[in-house]
N, C-alpha and C. Protein backbone atom coordinates (compact mmCIF):
# COMPACT_ATOMS: atom_id res chain seq x y z
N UNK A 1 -2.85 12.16 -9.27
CA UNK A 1 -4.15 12.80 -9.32
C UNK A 1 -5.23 11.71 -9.26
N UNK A 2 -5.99 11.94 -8.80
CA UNK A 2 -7.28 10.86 -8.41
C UNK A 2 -8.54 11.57 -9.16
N UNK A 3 -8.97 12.49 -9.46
CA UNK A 3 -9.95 12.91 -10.81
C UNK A 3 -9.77 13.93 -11.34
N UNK A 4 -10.89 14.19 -12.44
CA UNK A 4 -10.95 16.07 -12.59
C UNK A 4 -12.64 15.77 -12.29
N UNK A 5 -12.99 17.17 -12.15
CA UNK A 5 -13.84 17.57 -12.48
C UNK A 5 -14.57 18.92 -12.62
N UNK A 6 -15.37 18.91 -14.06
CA UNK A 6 -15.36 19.73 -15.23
C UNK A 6 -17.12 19.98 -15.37
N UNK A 7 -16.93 21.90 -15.15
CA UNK A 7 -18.42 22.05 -14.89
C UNK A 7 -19.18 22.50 -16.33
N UNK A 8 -20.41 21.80 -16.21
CA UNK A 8 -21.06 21.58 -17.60
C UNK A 8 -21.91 22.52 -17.83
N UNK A 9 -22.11 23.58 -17.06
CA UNK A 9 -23.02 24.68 -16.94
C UNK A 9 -24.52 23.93 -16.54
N UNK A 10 -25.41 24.94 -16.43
CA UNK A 10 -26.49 24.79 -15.35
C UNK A 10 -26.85 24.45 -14.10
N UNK A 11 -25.75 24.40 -13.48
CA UNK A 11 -25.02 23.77 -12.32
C UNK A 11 -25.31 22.20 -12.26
N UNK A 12 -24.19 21.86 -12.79
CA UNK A 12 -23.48 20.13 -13.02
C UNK A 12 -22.13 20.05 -13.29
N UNK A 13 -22.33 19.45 -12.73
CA UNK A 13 -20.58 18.87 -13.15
C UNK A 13 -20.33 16.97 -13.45
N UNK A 14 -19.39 17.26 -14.01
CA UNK A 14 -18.86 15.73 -14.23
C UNK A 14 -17.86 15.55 -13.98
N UNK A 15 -17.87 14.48 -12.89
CA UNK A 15 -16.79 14.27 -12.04
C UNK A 15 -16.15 12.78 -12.58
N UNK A 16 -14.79 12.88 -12.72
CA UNK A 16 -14.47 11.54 -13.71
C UNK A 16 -13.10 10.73 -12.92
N UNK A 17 -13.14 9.47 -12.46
CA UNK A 17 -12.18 9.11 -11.69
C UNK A 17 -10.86 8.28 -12.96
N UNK A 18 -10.05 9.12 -12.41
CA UNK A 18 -8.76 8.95 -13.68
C UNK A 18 -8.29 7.37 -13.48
N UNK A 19 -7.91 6.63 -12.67
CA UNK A 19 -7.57 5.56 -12.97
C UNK A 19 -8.73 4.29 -13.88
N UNK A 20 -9.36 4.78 -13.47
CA UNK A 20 -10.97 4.08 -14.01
C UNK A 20 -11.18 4.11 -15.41
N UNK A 21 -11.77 5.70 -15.28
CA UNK A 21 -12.59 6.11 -16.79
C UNK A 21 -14.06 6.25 -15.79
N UNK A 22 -14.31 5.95 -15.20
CA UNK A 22 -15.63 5.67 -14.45
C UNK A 22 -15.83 6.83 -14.09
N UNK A 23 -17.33 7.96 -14.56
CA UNK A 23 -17.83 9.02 -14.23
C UNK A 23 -19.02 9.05 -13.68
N UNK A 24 -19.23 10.44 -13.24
CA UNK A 24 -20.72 10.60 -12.78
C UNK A 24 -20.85 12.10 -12.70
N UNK A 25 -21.92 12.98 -12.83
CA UNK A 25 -22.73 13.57 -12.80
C UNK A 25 -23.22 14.37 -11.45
N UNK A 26 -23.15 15.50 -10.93
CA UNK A 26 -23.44 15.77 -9.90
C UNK A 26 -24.21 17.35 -10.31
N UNK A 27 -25.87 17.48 -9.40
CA UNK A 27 -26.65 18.67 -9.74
C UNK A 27 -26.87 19.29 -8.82
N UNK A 28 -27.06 20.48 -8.78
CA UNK A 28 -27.34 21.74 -7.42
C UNK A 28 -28.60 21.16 -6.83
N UNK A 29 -28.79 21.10 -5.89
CA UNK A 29 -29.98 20.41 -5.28
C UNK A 29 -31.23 21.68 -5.21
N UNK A 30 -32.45 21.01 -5.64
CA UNK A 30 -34.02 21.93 -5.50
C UNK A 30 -33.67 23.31 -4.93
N UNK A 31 -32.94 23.02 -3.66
CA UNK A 31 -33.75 23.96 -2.39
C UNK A 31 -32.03 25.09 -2.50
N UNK A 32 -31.45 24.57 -3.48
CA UNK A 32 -30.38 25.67 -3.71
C UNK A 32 -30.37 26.15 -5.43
N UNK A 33 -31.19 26.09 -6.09
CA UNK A 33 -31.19 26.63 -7.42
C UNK A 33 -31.21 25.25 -8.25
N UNK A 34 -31.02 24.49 -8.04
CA UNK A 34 -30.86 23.11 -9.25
C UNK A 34 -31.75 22.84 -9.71
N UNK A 35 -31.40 21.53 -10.19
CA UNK A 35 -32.72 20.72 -10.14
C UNK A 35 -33.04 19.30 -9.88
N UNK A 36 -31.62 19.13 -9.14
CA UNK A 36 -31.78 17.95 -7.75
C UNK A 36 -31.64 16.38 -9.01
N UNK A 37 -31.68 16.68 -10.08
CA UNK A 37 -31.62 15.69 -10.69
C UNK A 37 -30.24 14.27 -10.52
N UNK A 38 -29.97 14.82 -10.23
CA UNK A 38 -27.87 13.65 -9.30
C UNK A 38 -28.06 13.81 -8.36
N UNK A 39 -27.08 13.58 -7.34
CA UNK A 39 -26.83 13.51 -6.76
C UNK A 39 -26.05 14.88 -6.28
N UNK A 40 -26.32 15.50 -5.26
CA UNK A 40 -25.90 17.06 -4.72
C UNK A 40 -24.20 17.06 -4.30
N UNK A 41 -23.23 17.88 -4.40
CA UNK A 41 -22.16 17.52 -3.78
C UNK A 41 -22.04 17.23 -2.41
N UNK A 42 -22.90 17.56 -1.70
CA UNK A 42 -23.37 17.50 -0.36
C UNK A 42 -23.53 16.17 0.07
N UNK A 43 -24.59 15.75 -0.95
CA UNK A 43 -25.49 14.55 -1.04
C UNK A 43 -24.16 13.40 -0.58
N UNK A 44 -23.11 13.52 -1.31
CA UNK A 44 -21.85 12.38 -1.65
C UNK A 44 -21.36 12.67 -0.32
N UNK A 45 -21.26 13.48 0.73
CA UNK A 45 -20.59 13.32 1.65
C UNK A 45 -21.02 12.23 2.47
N UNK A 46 -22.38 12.01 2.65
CA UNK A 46 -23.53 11.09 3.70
C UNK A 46 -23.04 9.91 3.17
N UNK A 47 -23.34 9.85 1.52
CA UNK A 47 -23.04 8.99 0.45
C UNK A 47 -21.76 7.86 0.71
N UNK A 48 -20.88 8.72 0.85
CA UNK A 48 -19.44 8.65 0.78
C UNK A 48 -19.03 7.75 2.49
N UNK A 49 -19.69 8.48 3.44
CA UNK A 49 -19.64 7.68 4.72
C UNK A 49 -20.05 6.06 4.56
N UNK A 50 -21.14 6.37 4.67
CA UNK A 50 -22.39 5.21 4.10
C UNK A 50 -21.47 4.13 3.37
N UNK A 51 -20.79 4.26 2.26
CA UNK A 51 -20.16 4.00 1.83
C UNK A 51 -18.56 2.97 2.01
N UNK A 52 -18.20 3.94 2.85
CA UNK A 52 -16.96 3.69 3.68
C UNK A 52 -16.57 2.80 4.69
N UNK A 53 -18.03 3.29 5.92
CA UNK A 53 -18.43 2.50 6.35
C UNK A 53 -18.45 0.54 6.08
N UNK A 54 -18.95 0.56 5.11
CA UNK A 54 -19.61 -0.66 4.43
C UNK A 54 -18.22 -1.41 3.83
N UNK A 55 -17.27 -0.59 3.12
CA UNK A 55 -15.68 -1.36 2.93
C UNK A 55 -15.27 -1.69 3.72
N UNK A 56 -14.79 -0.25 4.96
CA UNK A 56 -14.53 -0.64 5.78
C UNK A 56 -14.21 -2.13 6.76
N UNK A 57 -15.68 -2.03 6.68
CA UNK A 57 -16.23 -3.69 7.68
C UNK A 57 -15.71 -4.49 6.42
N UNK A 58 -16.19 -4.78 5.19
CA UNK A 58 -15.36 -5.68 5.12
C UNK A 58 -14.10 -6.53 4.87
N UNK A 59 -13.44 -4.94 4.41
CA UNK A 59 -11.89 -5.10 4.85
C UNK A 59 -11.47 -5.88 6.08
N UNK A 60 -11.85 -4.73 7.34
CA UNK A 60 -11.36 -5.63 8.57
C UNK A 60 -11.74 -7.07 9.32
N UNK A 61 -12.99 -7.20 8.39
CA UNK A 61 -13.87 -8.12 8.99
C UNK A 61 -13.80 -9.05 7.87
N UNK A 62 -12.86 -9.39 7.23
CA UNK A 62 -12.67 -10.14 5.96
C UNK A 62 -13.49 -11.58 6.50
N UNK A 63 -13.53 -12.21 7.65
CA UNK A 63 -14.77 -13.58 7.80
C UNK A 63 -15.86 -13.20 7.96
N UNK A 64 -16.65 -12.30 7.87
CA UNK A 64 -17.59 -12.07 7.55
C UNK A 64 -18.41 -11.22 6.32
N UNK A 65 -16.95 -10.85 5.51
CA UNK A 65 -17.56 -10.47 4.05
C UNK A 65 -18.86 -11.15 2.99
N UNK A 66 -18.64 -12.47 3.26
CA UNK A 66 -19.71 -12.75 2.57
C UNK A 66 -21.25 -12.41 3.08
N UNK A 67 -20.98 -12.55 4.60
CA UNK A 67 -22.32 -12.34 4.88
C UNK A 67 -22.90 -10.55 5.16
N UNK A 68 -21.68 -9.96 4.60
CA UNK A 68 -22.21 -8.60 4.68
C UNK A 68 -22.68 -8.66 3.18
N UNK A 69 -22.33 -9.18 2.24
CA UNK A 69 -23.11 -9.08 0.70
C UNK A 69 -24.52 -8.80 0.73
N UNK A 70 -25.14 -7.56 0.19
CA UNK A 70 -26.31 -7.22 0.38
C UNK A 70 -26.73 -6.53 0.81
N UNK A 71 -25.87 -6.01 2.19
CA UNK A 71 -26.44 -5.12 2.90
C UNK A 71 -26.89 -3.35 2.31
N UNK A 72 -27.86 -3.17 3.00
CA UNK A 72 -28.08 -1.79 2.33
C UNK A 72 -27.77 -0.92 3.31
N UNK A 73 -27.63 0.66 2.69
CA UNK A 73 -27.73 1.56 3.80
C UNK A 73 -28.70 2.46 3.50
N UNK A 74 -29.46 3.05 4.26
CA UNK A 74 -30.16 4.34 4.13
C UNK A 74 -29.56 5.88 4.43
N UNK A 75 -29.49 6.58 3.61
CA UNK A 75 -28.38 8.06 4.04
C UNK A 75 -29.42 9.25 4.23
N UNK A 76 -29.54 10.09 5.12
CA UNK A 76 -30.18 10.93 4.81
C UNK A 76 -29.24 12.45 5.45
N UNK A 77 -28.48 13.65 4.67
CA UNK A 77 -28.14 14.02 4.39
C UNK A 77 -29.16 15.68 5.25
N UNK A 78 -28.46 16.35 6.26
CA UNK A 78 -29.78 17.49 7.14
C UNK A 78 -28.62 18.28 6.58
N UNK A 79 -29.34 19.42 6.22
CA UNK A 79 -28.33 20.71 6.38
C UNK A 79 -28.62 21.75 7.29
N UNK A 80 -27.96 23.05 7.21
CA UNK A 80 -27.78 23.89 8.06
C UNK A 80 -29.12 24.79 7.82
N UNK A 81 -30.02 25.59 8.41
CA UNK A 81 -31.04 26.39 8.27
C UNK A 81 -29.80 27.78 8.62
N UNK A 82 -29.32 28.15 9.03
CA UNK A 82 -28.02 29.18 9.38
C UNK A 82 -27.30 29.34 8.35
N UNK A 83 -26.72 30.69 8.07
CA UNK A 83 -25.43 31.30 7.23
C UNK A 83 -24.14 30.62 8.12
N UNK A 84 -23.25 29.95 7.45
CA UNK A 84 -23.08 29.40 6.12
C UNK A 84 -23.95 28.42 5.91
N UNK A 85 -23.90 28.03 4.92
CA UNK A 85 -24.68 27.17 4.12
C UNK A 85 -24.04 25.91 4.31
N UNK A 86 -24.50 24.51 4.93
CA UNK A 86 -23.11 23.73 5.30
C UNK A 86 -24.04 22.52 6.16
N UNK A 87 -23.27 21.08 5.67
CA UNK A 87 -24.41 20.19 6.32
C UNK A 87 -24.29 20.21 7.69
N UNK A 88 -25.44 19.69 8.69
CA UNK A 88 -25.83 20.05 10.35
C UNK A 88 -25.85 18.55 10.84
N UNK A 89 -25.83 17.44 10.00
CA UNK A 89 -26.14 16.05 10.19
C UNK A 89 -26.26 15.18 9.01
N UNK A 90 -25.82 14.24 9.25
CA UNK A 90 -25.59 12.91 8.80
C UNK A 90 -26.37 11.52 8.99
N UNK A 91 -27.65 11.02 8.60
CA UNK A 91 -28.31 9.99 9.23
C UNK A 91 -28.02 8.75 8.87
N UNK A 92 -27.67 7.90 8.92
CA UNK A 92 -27.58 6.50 8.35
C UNK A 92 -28.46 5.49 9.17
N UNK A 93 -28.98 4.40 8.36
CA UNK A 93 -29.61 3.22 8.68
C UNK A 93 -29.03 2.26 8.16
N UNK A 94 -28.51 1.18 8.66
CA UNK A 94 -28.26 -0.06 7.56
C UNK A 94 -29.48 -1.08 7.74
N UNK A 95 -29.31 -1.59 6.65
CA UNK A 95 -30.57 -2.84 6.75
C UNK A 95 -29.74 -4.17 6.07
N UNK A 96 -30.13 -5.19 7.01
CA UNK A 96 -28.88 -6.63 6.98
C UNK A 96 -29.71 -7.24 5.69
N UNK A 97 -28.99 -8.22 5.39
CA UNK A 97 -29.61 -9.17 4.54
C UNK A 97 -30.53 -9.77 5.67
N UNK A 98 -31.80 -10.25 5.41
CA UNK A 98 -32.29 -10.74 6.16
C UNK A 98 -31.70 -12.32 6.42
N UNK A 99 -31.11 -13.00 5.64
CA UNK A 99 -30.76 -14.35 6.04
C UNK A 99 -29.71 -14.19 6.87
N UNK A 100 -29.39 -13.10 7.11
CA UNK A 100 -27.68 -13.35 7.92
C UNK A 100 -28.11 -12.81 9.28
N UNK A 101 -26.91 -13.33 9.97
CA UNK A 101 -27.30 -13.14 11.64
C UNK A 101 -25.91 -13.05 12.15
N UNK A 102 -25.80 -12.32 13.14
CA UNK A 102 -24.54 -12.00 13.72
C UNK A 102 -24.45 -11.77 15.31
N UNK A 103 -23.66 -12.58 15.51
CA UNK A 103 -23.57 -12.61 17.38
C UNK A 103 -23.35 -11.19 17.95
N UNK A 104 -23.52 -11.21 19.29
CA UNK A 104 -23.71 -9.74 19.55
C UNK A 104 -21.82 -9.97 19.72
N UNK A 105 -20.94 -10.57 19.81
CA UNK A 105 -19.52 -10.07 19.46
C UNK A 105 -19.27 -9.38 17.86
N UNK A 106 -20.09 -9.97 16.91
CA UNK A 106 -19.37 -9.51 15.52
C UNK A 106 -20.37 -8.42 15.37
N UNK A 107 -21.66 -7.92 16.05
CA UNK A 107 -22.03 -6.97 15.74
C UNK A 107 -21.62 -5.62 16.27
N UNK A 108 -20.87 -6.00 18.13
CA UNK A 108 -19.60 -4.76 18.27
C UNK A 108 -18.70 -4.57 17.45
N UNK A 109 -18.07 -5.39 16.84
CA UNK A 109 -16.95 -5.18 16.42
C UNK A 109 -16.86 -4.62 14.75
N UNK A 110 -18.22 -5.13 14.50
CA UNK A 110 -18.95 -4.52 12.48
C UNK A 110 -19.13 -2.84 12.96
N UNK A 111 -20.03 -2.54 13.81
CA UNK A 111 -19.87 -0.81 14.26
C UNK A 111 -18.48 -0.18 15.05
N UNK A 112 -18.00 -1.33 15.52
CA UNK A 112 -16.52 -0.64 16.13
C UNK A 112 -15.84 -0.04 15.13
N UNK A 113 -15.59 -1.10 13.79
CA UNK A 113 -15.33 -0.73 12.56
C UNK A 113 -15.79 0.33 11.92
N UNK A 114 -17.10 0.32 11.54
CA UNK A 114 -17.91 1.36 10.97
C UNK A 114 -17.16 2.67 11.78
N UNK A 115 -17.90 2.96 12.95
CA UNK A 115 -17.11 4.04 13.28
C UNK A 115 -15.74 4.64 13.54
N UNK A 116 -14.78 3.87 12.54
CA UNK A 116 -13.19 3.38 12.81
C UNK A 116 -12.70 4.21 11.10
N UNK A 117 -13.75 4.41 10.72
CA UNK A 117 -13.69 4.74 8.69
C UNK A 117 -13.14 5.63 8.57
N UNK A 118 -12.41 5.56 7.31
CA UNK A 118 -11.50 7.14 7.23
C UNK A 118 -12.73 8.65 6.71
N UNK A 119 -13.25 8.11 6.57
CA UNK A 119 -14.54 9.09 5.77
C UNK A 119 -14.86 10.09 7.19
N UNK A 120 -15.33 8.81 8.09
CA UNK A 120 -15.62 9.44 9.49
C UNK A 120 -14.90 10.01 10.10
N UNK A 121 -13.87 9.75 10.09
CA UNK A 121 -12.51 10.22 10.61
C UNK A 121 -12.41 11.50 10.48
N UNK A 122 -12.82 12.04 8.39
CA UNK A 122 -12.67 13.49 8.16
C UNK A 122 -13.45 14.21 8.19
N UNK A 123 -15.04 13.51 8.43
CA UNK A 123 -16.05 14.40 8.93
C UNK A 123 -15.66 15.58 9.75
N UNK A 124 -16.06 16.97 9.83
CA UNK A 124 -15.57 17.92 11.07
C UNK A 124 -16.61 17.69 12.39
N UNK A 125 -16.26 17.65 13.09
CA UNK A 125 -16.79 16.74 14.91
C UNK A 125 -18.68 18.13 14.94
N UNK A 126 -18.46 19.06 13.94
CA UNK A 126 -19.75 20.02 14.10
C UNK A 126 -20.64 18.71 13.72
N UNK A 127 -20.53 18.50 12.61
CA UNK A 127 -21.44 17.64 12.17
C UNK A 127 -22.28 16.21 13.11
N UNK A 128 -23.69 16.40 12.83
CA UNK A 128 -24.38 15.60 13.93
C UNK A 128 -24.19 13.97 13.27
N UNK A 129 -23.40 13.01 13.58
CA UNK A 129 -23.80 11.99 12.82
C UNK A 129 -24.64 10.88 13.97
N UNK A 130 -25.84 10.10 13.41
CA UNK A 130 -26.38 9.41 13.78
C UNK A 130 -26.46 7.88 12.96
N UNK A 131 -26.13 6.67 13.44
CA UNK A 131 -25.96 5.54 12.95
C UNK A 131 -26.51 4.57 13.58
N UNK A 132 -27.90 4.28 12.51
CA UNK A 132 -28.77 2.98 13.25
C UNK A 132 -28.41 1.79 12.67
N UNK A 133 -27.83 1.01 13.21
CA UNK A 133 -26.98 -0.37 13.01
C UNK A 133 -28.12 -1.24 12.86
N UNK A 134 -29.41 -1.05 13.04
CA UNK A 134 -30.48 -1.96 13.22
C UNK A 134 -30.87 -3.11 12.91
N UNK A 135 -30.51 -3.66 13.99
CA UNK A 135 -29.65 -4.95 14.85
C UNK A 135 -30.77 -6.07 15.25
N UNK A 136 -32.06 -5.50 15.15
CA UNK A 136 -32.86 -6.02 15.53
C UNK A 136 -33.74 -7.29 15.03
C-alpha cells in the first residue's frame, strides 16, 4: 500500500504517505463548494506532472543534476466548462536557474525526457497539455 486517505469533513482530506509518515491536506476548490484553502485533488494532477517531469530529468540526466537544482515550474491547472466535471488542460512553464545554461543538445534531450514521464504517460491523450521549456 502506498497511502490512506481519510476524509475530515468539510471537504478535506488527509492524505498520508505510509512509508514516510509524511502528510498533506487537500480542499474542494472555490469554484466547486470549498474553500480552495490546499491544494484541489485536481490541482495535484498538473502538480504531480510538473513534478515528475523535474525527477524525471534528473534521473536520466544524472550529469546534469546539479545544474537542474533550482529550477522552478509554473502549473496552471484549466478545467472543463462541460458535464462531466474533469480537467481540459494542463499548463506548465519551467523557469532555469538563471546561472545555468544548456546547449541546445542537453536542452532536447531535458524535454525529450520531460515528455518521456510516467505521470505523462498516464495523463488520458483528452487532456490539452502545454509545456513552455523557456529556453530563452
Amino acid at each position: 500500500m502506498t497511502s490512506t486517505v481519510t476524509y475530515s469533513g468539510e471537504l478535506r482530506t488527509l492524505a498520508t504517505h505510509l512509508q514516510s509518515g509524511s502528510s498533506f491536506e487537500t480542499d474542494a476548490p472555490t469554484d466547486n463548494q470549498g474553500k480552495g484553502a490546499r491544494f484541489s485533488p485536481t490541482d495535484l494532477i498538473g502538480t504531480s506532472l510538473a513534478a515528475c517531469m523535474l525527477t524525471t530529468m534528473a534521473i536520466r540526466a544524472k550529469d546534469l543534476e546539479e545544474r537542474l537544482q533550482g529550477t522552478v515550474t509554473e502549473t496552471e491547472k484549466i478545467m472543463s466548462n462541460n458535464a462531466p466535471r474533469k480537467i481540459a488542460g494542463i499548463k506548465i512553464r519551467f523557469i532555469w536557474p538563471s546561472r545555468q545554461t544548456f546547449s541546445a543538445e542537453e536542452k532536447q534531450r531535458l524535454e525529450t525526457i520531460a515528455w518521456s514521464c510516467p505521470v505523462k504517460e498516464s495523463i488520458h491523450p483528452d487532456i490539452e497539455l502545454s509545456v513552455d521549456f523557456n529556453w530563452e
